[in-house]
Protein backbone atom coordinates (compact mmCIF):
# COMPACT_ATOMS: atom_id res chain seq x y z
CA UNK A 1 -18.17 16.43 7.30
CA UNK A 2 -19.03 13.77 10.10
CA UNK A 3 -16.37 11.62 10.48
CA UNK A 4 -17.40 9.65 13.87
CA UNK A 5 -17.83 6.45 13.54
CA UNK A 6 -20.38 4.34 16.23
CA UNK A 7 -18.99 1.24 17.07
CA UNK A 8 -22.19 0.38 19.61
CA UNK A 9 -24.81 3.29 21.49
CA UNK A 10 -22.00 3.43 24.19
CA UNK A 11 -18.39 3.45 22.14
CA UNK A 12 -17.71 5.71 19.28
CA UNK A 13 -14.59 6.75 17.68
CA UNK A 14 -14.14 10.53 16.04
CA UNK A 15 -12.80 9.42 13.07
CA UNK A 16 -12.26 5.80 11.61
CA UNK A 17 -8.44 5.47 11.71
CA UNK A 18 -6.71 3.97 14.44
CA UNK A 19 -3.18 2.62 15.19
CA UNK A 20 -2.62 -0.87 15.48
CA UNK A 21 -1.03 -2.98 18.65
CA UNK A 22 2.10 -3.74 18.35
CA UNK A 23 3.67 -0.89 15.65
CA UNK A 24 2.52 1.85 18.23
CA UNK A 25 4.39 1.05 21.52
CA UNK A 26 2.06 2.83 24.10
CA UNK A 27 1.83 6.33 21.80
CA UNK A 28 4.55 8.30 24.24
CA UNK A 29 7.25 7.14 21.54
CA UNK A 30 5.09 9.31 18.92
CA UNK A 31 4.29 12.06 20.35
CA UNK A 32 7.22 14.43 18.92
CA UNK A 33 6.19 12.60 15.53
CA UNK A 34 2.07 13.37 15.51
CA UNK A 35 -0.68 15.36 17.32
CA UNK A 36 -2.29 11.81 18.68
CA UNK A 37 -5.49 13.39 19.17
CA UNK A 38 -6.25 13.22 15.69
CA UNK A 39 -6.34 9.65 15.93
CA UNK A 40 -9.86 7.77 16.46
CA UNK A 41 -8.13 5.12 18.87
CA UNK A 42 -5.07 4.07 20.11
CA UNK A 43 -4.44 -0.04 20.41
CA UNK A 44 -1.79 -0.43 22.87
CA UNK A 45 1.49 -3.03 22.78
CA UNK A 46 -0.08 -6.01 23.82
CA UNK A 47 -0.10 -6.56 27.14
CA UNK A 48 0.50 -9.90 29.43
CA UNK A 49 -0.34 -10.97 32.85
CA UNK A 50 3.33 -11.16 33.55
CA UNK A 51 6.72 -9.46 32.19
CA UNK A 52 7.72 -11.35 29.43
CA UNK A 53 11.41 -10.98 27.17
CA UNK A 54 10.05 -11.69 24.01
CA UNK A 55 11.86 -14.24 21.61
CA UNK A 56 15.56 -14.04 21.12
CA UNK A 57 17.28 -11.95 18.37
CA UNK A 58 17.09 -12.00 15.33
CA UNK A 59 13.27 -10.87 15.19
CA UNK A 60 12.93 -8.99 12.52
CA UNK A 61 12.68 -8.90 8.59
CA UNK A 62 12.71 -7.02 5.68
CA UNK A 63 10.92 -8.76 3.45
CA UNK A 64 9.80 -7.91 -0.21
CA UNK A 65 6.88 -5.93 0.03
CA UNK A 66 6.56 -6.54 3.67
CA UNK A 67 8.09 -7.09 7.12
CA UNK A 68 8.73 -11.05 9.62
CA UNK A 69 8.67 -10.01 13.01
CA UNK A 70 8.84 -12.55 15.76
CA UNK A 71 8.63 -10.31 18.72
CA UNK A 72 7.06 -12.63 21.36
CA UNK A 73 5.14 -10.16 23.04
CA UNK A 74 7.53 -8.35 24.76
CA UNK A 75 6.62 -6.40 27.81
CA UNK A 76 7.11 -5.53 31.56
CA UNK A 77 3.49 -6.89 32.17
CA UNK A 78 0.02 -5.28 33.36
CA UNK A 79 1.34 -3.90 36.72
CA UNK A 80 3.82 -2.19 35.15
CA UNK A 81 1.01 -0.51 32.30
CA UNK A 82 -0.94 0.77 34.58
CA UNK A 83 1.63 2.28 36.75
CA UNK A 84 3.78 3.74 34.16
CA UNK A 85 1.96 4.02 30.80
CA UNK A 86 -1.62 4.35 31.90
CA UNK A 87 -1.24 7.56 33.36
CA UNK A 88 0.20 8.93 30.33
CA UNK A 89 -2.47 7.50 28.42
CA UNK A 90 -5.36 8.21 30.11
CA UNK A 91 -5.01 11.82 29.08
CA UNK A 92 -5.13 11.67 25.58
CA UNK A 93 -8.48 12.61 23.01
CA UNK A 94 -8.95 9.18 21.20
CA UNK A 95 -10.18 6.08 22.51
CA UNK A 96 -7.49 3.91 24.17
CA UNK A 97 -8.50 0.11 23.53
CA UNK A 98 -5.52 -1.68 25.39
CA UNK A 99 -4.85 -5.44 23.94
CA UNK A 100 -4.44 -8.03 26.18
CA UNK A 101 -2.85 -11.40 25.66
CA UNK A 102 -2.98 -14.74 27.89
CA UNK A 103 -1.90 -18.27 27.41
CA UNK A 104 -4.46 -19.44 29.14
CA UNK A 105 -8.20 -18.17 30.17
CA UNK A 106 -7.91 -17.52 33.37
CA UNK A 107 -5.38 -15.11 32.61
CA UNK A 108 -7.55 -13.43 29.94
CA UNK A 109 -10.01 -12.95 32.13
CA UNK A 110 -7.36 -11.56 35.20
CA UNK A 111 -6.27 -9.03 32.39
CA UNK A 112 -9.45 -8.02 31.97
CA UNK A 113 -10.76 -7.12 35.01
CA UNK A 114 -7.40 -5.66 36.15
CA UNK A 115 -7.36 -3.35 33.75
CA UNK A 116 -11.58 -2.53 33.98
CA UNK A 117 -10.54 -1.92 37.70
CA UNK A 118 -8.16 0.80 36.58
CA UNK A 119 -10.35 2.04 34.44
CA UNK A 120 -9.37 1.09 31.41
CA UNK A 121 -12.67 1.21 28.61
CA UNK A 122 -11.42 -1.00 26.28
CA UNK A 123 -9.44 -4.17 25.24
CA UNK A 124 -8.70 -6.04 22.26
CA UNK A 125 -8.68 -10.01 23.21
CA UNK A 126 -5.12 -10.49 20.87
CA UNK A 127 -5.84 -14.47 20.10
CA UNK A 128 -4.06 -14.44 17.32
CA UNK A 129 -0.02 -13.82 17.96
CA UNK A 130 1.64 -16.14 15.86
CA UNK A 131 5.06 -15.95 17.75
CA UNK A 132 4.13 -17.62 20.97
CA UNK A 133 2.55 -20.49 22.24
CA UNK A 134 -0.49 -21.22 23.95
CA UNK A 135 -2.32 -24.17 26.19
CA UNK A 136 -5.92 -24.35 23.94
CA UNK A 137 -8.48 -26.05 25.92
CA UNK A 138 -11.16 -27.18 23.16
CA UNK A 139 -13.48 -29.71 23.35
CA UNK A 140 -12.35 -31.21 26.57
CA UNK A 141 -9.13 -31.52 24.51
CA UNK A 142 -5.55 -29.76 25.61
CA UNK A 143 -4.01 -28.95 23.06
CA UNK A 144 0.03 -27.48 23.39
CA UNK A 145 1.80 -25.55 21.16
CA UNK A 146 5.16 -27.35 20.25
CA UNK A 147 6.77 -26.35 16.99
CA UNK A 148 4.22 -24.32 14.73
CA UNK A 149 2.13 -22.29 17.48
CA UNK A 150 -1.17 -23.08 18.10
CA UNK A 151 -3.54 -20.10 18.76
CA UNK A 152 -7.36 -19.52 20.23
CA UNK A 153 -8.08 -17.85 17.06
CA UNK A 154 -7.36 -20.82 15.08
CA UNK A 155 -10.06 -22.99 16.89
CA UNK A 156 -14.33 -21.74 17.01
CA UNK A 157 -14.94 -23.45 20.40
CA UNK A 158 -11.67 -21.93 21.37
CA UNK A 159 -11.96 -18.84 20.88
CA UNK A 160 -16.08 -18.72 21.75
CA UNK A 161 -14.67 -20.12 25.36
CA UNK A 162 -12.08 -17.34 25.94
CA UNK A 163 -14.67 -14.26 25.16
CA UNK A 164 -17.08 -15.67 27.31
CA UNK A 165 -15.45 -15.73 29.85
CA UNK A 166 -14.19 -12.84 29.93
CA UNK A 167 -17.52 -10.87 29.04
CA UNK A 168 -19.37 -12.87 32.27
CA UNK A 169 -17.02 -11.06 33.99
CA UNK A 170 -16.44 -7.29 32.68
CA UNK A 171 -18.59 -4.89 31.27
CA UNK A 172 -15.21 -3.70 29.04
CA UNK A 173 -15.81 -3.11 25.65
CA UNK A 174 -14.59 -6.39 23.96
CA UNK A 175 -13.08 -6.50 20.57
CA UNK A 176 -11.50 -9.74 19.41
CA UNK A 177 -8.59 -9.92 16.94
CA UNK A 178 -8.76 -12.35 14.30
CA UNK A 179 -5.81 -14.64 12.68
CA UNK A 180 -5.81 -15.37 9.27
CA UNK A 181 -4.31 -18.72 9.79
CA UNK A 182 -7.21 -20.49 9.24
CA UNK A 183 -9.35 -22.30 6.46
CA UNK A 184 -12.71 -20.28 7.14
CA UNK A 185 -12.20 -16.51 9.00
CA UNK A 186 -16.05 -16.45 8.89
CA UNK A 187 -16.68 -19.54 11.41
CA UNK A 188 -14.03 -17.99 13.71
CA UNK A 189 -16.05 -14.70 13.02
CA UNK A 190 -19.52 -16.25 14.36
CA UNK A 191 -18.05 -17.86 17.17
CA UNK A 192 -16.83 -14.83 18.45
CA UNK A 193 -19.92 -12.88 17.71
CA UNK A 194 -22.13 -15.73 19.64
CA UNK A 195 -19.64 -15.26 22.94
CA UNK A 196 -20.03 -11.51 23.28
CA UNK A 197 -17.69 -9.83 21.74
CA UNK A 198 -18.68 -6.35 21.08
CA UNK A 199 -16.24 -5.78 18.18
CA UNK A 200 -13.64 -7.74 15.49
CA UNK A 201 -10.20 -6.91 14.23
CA UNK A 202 -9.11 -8.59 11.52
CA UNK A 203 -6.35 -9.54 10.37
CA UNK A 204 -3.50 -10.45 12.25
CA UNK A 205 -0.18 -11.24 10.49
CA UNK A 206 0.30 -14.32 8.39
CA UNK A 207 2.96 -17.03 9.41
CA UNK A 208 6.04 -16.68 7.63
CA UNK A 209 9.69 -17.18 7.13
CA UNK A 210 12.88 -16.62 5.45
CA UNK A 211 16.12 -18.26 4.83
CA UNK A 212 19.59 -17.04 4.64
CA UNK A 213 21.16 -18.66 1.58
CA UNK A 214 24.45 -18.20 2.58
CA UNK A 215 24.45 -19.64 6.28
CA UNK A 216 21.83 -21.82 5.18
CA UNK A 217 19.77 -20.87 8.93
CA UNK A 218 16.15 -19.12 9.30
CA UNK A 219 16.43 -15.53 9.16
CA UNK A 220 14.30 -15.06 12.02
CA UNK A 221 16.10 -16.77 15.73
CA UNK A 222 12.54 -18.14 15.87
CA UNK A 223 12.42 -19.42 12.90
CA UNK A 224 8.61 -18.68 12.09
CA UNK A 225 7.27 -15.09 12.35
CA UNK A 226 4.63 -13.25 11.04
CA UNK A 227 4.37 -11.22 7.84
CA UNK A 228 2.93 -7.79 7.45
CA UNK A 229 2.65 -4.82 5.48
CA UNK A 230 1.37 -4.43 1.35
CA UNK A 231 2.05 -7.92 0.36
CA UNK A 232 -0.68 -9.10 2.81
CA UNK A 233 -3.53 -6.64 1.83
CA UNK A 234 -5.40 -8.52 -1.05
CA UNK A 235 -5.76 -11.23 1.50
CA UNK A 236 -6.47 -9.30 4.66
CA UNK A 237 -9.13 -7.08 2.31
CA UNK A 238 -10.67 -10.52 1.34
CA UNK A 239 -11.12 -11.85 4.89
CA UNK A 240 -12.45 -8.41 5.95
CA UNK A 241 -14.93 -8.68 3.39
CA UNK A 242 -16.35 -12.04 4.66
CA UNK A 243 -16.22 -11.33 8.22
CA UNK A 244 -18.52 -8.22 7.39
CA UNK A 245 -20.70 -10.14 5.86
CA UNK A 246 -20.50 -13.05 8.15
CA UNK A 247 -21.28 -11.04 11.39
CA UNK A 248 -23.63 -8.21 12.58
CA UNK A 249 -21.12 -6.93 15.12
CA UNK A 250 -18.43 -3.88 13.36
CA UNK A 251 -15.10 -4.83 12.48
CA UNK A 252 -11.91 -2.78 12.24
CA UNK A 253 -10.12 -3.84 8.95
CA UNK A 254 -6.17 -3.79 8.81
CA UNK A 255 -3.22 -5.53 7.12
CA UNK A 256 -1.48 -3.54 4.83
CA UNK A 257 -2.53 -0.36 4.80
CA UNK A 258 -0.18 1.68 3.50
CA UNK A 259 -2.09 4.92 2.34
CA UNK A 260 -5.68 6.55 2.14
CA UNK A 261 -7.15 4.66 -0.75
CA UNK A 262 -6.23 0.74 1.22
CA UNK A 263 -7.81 2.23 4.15
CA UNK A 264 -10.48 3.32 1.70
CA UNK A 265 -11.13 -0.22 0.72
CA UNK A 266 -11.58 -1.65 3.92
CA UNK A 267 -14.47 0.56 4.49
CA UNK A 268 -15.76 -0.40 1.29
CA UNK A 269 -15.78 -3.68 2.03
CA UNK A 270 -17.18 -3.52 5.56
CA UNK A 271 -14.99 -1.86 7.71
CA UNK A 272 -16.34 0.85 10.20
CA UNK A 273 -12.93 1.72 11.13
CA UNK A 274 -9.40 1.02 9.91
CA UNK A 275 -6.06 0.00 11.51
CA UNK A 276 -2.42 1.23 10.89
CA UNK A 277 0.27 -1.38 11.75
CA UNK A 278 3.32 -2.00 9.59
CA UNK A 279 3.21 1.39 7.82
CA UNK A 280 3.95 3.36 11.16
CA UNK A 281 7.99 1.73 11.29
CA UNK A 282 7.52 3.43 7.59
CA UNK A 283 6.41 6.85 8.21
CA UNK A 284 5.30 7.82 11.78
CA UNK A 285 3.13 10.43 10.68
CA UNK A 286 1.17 8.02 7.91
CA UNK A 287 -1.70 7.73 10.30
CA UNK A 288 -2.51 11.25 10.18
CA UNK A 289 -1.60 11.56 6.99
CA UNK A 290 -4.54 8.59 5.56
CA UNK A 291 -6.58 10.26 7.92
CA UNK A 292 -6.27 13.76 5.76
CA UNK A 293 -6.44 11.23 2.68
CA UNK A 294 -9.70 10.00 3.19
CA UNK A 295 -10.77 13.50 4.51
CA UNK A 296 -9.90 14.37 0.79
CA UNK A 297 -11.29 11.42 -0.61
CA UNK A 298 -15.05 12.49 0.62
CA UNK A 299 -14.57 15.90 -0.40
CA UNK A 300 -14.13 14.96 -3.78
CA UNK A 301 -17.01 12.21 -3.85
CA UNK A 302 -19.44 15.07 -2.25
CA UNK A 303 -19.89 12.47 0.67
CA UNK A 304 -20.69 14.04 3.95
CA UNK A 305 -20.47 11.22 6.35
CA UNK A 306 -17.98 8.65 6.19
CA UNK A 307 -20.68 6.26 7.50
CA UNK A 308 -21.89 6.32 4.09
CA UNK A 309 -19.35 4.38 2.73
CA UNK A 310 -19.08 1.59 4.61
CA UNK A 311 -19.88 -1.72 3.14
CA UNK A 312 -20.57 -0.12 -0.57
CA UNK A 313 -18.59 -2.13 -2.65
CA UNK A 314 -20.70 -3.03 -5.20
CA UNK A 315 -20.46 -6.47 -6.57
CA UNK A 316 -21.27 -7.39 -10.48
């Protein structure tokens, strides 16, 4: 059964399922949990340009059907990644695709090349956090995110600028992770596509919130954050199916996967390779095990390649 999965003629994955940035840490934390070569790819805690303390407590909730989190990025910054959790890293069987995030694009593009210069393969352009806030330049336009965060993702020209300048300057593979806060994923989509980037992911969480009826205050210190797990996967599996059909470039669906037959579905609608993100605070060995679940799956359908798969939905 051939489960490798050929993102372009220079970057393939062994199998299709991946970990998602951000519910992973930088894969030391699982490794009494997991064998992490089983995995096809590794996305890494996003990483900034400088350390950064994340939002203030409370930033995180259980939600029905799903999680808020309002992390903020924390991290001790790219210095500190390649020092300390590169190493580690470097070592392991599946792909590492480290994601990157800047308020700014000179600092995209800084990330970048620091990490191409430590030789780094991969990154995911993260343009999509909804729990910080960014400087957008667009259209000649600045435009700064006070109250409800304003991200690259949610702007064409935005994000087109961003990936273009960082692929005139690296020869990383690029993939670019999609928000879903916005009226049309499939303009975003094409803009990104048009810029260079070698790869989508898609989506990113949904903003949120929650209210404690008894103190009357947000849930969440930051009062937004962004919601994840099963109640977002009819919408993520939606927006994956347009962007596929939208774009020539592969995309890696995600957004509620929670077992075998979601990741399934992705495929189905487009998806050469899936994502695990809220499902791993669930069950730390659920990547492996969807990966056994769609091993399974082909078995039973007499498919040989899970290549064959991928974008068969087929529509009445």
């Amino acid at each position: 059964m051939n489960l490798t999965i050929r993102l372009n003629s220079n970057f393939k994955l062994k199998n299709p399922v991946t970990v998602a940035s951000g519910t992973f840490g930088y894969a030391e934390e699982f490794k009494d949990f997991i064998d992490l070569n089983l995995l096809g790819a590794i996305f890494t805690k996003t990483i900034t340009r400088f350390p950064k303390s994340g939002n203030p407590p409370p930033r995180l909730v259980e939600t029905s059907s799903g999680m808020l989190n309002a992390i903020g990025l924390q991290n001790e910054g790219v210095e500190d990644f390649v020092k300390n959790k590169w190493p580690y890293l470097r070592k392991l069987g599946p792909k590492i695709i480290a994601s990157i995030s800047a308020i700014n694009t000179e600092d995209f593009v800084y990330l970048a090349r620091y990490l191409e210069d430590a030789g780094i393969e991969a990154v995911e352009l993260n343009l999509s956090c909804p729990n910080v806030k960014y400087a957008v330049t667009c259209s000649r336009k600045k435009f700064i995110g006070n109250g409800n965060p304003i991200m690259f993702a949610q702007n064409a020209a935005a994000t087109y600028n961003v990936i273009k300048a960082v692929r005139k300057k690296t020869d990383l593979f690029l993939i670019t992770k999609l928000s879903p806060n916005v009226t049309d994923i499939t303009a975003i989509a094409r803009a990104a596509e048009s810029a260079g980037t070698d790869a989508l992911s898609l989506i990113n969480t949904f903003f949120a919130m929650a209210i404690d009826i008894h103190t009357l205050r947000p849930k969440l210190a930051n009062i937004t954050g962004g919601l994840s797990g099963p109640a977002i996967k009819p919408l993520a599996l939606r927006m994956v199916y347009e962007a596929c059909r939208s774009v020539k470039i592969p995309v890696i669906g995600m957004g509620g996967i929670m077992n075998a037959a979601d990741a399934v579905e992705f495929m189905l609608a487009g998806a050469k390779a899936v994502s695990i993100g809220t499902a791993n605070f669930v069950n730390p060995h659920i990547a492996i095990d969807i990966l056994y679940g769609i091993k399974k799956y082909l078995k039973e359908k007499r498919i040989d390649n899970i290549n064959k798969i991928v974008g068969k939905i087929k529509l009445r």
